[in-house]
Protein backbone atom coordinates (compact mmCIF):
# COMPACT_ATOMS: atom_id res chain seq x y z
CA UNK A 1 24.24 -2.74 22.34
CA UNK A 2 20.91 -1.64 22.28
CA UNK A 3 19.30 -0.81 18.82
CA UNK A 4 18.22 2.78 18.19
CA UNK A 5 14.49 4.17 19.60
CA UNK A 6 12.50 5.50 16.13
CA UNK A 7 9.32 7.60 15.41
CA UNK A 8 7.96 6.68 12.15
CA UNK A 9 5.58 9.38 10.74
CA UNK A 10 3.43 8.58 7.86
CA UNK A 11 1.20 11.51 5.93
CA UNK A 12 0.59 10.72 2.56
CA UNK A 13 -2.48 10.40 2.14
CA UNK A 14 -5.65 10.63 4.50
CA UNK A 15 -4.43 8.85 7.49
CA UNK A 16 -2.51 9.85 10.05
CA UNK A 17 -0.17 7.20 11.34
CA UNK A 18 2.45 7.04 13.51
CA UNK A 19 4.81 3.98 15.11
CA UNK A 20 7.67 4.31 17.52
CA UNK A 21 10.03 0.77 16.90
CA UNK A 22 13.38 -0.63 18.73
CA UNK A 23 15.01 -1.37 15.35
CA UNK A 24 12.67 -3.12 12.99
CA UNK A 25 10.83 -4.25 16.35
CA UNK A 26 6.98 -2.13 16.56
CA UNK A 27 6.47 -1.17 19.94
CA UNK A 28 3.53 0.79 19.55
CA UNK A 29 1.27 1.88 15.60
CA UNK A 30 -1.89 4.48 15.28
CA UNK A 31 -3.33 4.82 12.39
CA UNK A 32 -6.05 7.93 12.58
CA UNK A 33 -8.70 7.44 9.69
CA UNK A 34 -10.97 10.23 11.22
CA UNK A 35 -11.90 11.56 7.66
CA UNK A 36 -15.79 11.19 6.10
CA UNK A 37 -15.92 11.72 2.92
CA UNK A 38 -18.56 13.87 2.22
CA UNK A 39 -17.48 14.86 -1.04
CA UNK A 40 -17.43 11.39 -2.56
CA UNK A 41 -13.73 11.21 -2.50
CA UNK A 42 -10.33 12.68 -0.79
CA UNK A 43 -10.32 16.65 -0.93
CA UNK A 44 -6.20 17.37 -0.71
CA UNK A 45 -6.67 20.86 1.31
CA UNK A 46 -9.34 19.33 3.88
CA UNK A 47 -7.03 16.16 4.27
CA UNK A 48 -4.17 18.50 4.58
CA UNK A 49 -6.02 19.98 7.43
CA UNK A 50 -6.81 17.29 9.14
CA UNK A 51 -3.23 15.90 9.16
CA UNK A 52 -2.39 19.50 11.27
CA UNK A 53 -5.33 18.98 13.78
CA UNK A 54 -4.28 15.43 14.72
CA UNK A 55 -0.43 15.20 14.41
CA UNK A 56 0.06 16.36 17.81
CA UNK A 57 -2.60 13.88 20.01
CA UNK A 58 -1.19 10.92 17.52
CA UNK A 59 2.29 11.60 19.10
CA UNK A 60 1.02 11.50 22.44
CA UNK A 61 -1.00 8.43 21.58
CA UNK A 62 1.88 6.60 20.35
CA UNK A 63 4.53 7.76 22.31
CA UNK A 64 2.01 7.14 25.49
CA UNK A 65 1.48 3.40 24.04
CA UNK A 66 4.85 2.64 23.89
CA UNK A 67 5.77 3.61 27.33
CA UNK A 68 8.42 6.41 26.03
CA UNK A 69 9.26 10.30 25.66
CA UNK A 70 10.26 12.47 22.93
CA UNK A 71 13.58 12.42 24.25
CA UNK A 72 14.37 8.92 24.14
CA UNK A 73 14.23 8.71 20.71
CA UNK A 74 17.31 8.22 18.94
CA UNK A 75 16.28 9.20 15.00
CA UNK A 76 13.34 9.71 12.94
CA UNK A 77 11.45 8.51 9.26
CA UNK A 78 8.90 10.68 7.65
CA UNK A 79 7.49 9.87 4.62
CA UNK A 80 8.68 12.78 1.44
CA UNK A 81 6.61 10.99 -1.37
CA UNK A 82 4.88 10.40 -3.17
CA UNK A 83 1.14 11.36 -2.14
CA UNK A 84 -0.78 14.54 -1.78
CA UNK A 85 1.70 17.34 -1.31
CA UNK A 86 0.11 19.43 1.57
CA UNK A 87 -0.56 16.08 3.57
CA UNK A 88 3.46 15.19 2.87
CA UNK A 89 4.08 18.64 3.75
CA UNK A 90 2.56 18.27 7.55
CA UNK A 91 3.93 14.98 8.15
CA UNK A 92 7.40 15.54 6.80
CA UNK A 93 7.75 19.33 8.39
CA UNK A 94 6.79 17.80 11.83
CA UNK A 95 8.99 15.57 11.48
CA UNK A 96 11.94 18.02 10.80
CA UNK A 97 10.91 20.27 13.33
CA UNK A 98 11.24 16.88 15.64
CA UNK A 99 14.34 15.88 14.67
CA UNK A 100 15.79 19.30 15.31
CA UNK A 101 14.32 19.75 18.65
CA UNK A 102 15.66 16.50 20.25
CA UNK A 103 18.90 16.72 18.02
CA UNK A 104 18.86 13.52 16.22
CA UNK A 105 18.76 12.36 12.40
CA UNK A 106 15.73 11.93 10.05
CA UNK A 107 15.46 9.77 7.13
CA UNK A 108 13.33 10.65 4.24
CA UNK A 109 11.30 7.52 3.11
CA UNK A 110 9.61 6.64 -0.42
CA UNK A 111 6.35 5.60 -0.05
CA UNK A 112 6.21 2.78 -2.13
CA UNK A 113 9.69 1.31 -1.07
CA UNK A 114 8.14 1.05 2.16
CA UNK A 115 5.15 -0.98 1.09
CA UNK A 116 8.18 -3.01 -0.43
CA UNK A 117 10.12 -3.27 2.79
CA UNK A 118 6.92 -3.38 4.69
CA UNK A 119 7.80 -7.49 4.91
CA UNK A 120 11.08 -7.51 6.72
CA UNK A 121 9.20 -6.19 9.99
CA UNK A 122 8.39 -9.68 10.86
CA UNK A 123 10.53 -11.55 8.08
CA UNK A 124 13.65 -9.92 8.80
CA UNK A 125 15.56 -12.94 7.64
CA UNK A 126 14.55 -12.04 4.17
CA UNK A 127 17.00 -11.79 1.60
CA UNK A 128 17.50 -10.29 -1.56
CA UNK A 129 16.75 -10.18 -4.45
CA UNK A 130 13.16 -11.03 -4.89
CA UNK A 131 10.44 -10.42 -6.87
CA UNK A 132 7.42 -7.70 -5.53
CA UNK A 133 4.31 -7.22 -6.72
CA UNK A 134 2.95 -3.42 -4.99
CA UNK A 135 -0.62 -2.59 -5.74
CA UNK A 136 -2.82 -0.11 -3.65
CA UNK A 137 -4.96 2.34 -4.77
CA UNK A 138 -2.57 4.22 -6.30
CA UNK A 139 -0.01 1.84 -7.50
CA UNK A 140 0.34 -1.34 -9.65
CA UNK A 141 4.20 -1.94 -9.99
CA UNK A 142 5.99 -5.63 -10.44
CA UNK A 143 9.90 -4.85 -9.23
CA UNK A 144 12.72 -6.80 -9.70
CA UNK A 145 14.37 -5.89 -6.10
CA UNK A 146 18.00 -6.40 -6.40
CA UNK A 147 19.49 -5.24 -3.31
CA UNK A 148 18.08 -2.28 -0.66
CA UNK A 149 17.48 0.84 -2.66
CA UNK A 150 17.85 -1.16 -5.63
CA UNK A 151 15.05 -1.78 -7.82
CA UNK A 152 14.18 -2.32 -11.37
CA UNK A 153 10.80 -1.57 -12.67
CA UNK A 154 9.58 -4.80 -14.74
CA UNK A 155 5.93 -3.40 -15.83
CA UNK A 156 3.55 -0.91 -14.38
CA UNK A 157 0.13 0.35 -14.67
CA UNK A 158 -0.97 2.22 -18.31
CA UNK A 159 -3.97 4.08 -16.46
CA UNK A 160 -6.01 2.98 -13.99
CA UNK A 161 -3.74 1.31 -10.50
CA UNK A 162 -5.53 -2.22 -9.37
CA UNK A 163 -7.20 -0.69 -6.01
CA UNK A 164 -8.18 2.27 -8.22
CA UNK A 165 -10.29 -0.02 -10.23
CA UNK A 166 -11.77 -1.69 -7.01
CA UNK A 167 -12.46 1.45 -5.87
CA UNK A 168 -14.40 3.03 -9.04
CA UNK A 169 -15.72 0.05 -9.70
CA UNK A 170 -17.32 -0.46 -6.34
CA UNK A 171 -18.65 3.57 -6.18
CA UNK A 172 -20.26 3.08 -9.73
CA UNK A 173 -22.10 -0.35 -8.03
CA UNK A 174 -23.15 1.96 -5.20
CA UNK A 175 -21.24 -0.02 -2.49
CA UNK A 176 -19.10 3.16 -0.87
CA UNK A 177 -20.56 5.29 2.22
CA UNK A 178 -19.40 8.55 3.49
CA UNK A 179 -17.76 6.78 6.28
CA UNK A 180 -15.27 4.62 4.06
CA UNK A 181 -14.40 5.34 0.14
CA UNK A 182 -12.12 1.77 -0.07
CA UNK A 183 -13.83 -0.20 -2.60
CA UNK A 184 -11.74 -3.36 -2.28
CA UNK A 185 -12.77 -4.67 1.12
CA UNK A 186 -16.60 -4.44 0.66
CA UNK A 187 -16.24 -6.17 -2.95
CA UNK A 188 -13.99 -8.64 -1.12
CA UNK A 189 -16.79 -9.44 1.16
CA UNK A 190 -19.63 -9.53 -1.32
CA UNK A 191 -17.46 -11.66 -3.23
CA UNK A 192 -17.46 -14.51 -0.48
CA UNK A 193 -21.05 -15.76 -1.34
CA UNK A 194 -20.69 -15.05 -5.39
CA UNK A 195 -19.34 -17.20 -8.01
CA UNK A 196 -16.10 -16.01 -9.47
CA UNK A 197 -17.17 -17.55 -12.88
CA UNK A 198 -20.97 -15.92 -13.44
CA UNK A 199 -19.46 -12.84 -15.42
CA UNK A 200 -16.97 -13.46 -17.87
CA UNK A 201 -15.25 -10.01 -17.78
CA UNK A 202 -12.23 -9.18 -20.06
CA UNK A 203 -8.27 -10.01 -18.21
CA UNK A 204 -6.46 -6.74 -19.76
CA UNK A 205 -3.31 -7.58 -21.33
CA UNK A 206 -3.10 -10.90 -19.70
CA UNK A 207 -1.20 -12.59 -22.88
CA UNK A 208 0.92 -9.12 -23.55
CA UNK A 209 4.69 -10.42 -23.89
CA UNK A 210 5.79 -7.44 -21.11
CA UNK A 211 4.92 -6.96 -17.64
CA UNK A 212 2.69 -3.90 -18.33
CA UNK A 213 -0.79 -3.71 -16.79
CA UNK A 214 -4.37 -2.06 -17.38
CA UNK A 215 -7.46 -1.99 -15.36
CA UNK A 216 -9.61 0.93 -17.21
CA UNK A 217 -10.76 -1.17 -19.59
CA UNK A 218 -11.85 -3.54 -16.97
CA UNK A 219 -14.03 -1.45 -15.20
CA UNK A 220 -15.69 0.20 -18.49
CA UNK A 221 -16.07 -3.38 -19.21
CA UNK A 222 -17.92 -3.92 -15.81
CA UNK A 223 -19.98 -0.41 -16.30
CA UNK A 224 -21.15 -1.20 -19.75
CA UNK A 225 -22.54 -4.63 -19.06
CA UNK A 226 -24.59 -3.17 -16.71
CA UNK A 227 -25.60 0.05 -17.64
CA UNK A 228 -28.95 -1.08 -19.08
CA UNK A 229 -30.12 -3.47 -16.41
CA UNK A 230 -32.29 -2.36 -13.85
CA UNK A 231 -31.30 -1.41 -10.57
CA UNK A 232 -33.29 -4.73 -9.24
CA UNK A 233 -30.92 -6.82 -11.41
CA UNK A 234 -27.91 -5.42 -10.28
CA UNK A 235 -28.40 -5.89 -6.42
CA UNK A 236 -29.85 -9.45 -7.22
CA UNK A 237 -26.82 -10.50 -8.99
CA UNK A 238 -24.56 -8.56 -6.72
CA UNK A 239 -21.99 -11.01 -5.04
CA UNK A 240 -21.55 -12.78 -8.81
CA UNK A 241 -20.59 -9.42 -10.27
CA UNK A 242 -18.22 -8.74 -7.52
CA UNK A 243 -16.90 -12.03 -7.24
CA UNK A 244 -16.23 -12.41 -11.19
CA UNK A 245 -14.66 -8.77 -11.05
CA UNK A 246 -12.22 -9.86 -8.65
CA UNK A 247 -11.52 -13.00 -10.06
CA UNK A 248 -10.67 -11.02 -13.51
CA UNK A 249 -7.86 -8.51 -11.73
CA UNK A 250 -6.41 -11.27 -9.53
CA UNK A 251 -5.83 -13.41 -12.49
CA UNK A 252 -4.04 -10.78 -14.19
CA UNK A 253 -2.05 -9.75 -11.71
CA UNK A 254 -1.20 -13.30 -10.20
CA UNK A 255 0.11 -14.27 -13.85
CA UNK A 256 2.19 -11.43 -14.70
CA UNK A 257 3.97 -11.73 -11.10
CA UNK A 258 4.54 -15.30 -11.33
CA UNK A 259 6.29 -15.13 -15.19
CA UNK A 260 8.27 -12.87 -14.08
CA UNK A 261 9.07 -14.55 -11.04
CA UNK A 262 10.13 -17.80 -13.66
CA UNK A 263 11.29 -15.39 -16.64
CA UNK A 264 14.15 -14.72 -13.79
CA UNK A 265 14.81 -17.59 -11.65
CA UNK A 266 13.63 -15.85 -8.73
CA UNK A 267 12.37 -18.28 -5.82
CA UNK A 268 10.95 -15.78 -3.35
CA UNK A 269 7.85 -13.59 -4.61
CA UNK A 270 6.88 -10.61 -2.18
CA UNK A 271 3.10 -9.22 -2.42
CA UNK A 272 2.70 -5.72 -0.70
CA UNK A 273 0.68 -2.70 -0.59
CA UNK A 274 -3.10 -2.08 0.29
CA UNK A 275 -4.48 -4.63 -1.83
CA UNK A 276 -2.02 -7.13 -0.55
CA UNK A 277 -4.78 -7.52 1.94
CA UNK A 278 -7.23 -9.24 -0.67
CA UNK A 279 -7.73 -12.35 0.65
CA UNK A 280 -8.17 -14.03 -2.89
CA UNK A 281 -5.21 -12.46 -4.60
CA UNK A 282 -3.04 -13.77 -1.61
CA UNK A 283 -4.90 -16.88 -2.10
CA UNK A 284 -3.95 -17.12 -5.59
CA UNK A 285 -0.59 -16.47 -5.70
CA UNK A 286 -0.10 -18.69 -2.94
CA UNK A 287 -1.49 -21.92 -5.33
CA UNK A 288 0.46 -20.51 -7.61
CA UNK A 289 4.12 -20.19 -6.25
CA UNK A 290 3.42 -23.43 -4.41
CA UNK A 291 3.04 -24.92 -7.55
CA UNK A 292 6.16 -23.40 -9.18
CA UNK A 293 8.30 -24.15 -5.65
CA UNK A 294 8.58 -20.71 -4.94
CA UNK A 295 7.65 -18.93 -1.45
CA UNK A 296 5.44 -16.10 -1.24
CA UNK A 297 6.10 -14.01 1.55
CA UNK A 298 2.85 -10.79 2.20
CA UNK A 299 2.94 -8.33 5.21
CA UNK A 300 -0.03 -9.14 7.95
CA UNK A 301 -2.94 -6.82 7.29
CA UNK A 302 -2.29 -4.18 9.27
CA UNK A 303 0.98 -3.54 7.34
CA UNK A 304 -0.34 -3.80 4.00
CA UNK A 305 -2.78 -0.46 3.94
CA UNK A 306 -0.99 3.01 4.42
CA UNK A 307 1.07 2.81 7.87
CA UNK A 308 3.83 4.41 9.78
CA UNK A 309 5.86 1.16 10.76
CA UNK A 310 6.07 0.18 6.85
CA UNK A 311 8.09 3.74 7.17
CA UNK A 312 9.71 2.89 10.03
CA UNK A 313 11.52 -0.30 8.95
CA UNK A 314 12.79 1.62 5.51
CA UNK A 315 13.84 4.29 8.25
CA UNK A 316 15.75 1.79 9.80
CA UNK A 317 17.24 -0.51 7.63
CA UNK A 318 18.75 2.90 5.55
CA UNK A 319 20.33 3.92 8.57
CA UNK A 320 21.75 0.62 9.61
CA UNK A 321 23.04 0.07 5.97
CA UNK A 322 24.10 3.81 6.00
CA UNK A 323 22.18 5.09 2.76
CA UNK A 324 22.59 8.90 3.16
CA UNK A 325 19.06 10.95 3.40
CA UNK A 326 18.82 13.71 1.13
CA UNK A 327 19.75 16.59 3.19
CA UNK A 328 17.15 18.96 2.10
CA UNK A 329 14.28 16.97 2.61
CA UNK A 330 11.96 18.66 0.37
CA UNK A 331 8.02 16.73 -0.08
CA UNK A 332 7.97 15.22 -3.74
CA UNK A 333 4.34 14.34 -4.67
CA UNK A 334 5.70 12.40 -7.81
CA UNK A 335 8.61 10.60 -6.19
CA UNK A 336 9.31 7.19 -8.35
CA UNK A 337 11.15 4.10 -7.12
């Protein structure tokens, strides 16, 4: 029997992604990052906009890509939450109106349990339970997943998320443009030819007995031992700064994930989200689980950062296992896990 045709539609932030999948199999993804940011940062009712101007052509891209039509879908995932409410809103009323045209179900996906399930598109052998460490730029979260749609909460951020941190943090260094407002990839890549040991910046709540994390005091640390140096100094000793930075947030996350990885016997570790991408956290908590004989298992790039197909395989594996879809569907900016 073949396995169903599905439209994943992803809106929660800035981009506009879409991915049409046999299954968990991704036939065709686009992922339209048309936004500047003039206004150094995301503007919700300009984003919200721009979700309504492109919707359409990305479902003609993707649909076009994959070689199929509207009507040989067989059901549909839309992201409700969380995110920005007025970019949820586009994505998630499209969607609907979709689904009703063509007469065939939607799912309602949680952002962040996609990010989770974002791994079983090409480990679909994965089994649970696991341990997941999810950190973007607006999450930090280490879960204890049990079983699908079953997840405990072990420790989260107090204030600032991890790729929140990279991101301020990189803006007060001067690194963003108009053109992209991600910090962590450009400190990444300074970070290549700087050593990771020049700075010696504080590792917030490293040696706290819970799973709990904090990056503000991080980056005040970074701001304040810099604020009196001139401007000379601080692109001379540029890659150092970044490097040590990163080196300070990778430890703390690495640590926490793998103690509570050992704290519960768990053998499989699962690093997702858009900072999953770092090459030298992956790095890290590779060494690391190696060490402990555990496996870490981390989404390829282009599944990390926001994207529909990280929708689309929560989509699907619901609907296979039969978890029901809340019926009304309503957008929920502050949707937990």
């Amino acid at each position: 029997m073949e396995l169903p045709l599905l439209l994943a539609v992803e809106t929660s932030c800035d981009d506009t992604s879409m991915a049409v999948m046999r299954g968990a199999s991704v036939l065709a993804q686009i992922v339209s990052s048309q936004l500047t940011h003039d206004f150094g940062g995301i503007v919700p009712e300009l984003v919200s906009r721009s979700h309504q101007r492109y919707i359409v052509p990305v479902l003609r891209e993707v649909l076009a890509k994959a070689g199929v039509s509207g009507g040989d879908l067989n059901l549909i995932a839309a992201t409700r939450g969380p995110g920005l409410v007025g970019s949820i809103m586009v994505g998630l009323n499209f969607a609907k109106g979709l689904a009703a045209g063509y007469g065939i179900p939607l799912i309602g996906v949680n952002h962040i349990e996609a990010h989770l399930l974002a791994v079983f598109i090409e480990h679909p052998e994965l089994e649970f339970p696991f341990i997941a460490l999810i950190v973007s730029g607006g999450h930090t979260l280490l879960v204890e997943a049990q079983s699908l749609g079953r997840y405990h909460i072990l420790g989260e951020t107090r204030d600032d998320a991890a790729g929140e941190c990279f991101d301020k943090v990189a803006r007060w260094l001067g690194l963003l443009s108009p053109e992209s407002q991600m910090g962590g990839p450009v400190i990444e890549r300074l970070s290549r030819s700087g050593r990771a040991d020049a700075f010696d910046f504080p590792r917030p709540m490293l040696r706290s007995e819970d799973y709990m994390f904090s990056f503000s005091g991080l980056k005040t640390a970074v701001m304040t031992a810099f604020k009196n140096q001139p401007e000379t100094f601080i692109r001379q000793h540029l890659p150092d700064i970044c490097a040590s930075f990163q080196d300070a947030v990778t430890e703390v996350l690495a640590a926490k994930t793998m103690r509570a990885a050992l704290a519960g016997g768990y053998r499989t570790v699962v690093l997702a989200g858009g900072v999953a991408a770092n090459a030298a956290l992956r790095r890290r908590l590779t060494e690391q689980t190696q060490t402990h004989g555990c496996t870490l298992i981390v989404p390829a790039p282009e599944y990390c950062t926001d994207n529909a197909a990280m929708v689309g395989i929560a989509g699907w594996l619901h609907f296979r296992n039969k978890i029901p879809s809340d019926s009304e569907l309503f957008p929920n900016p502050s949707l937990r896990l």
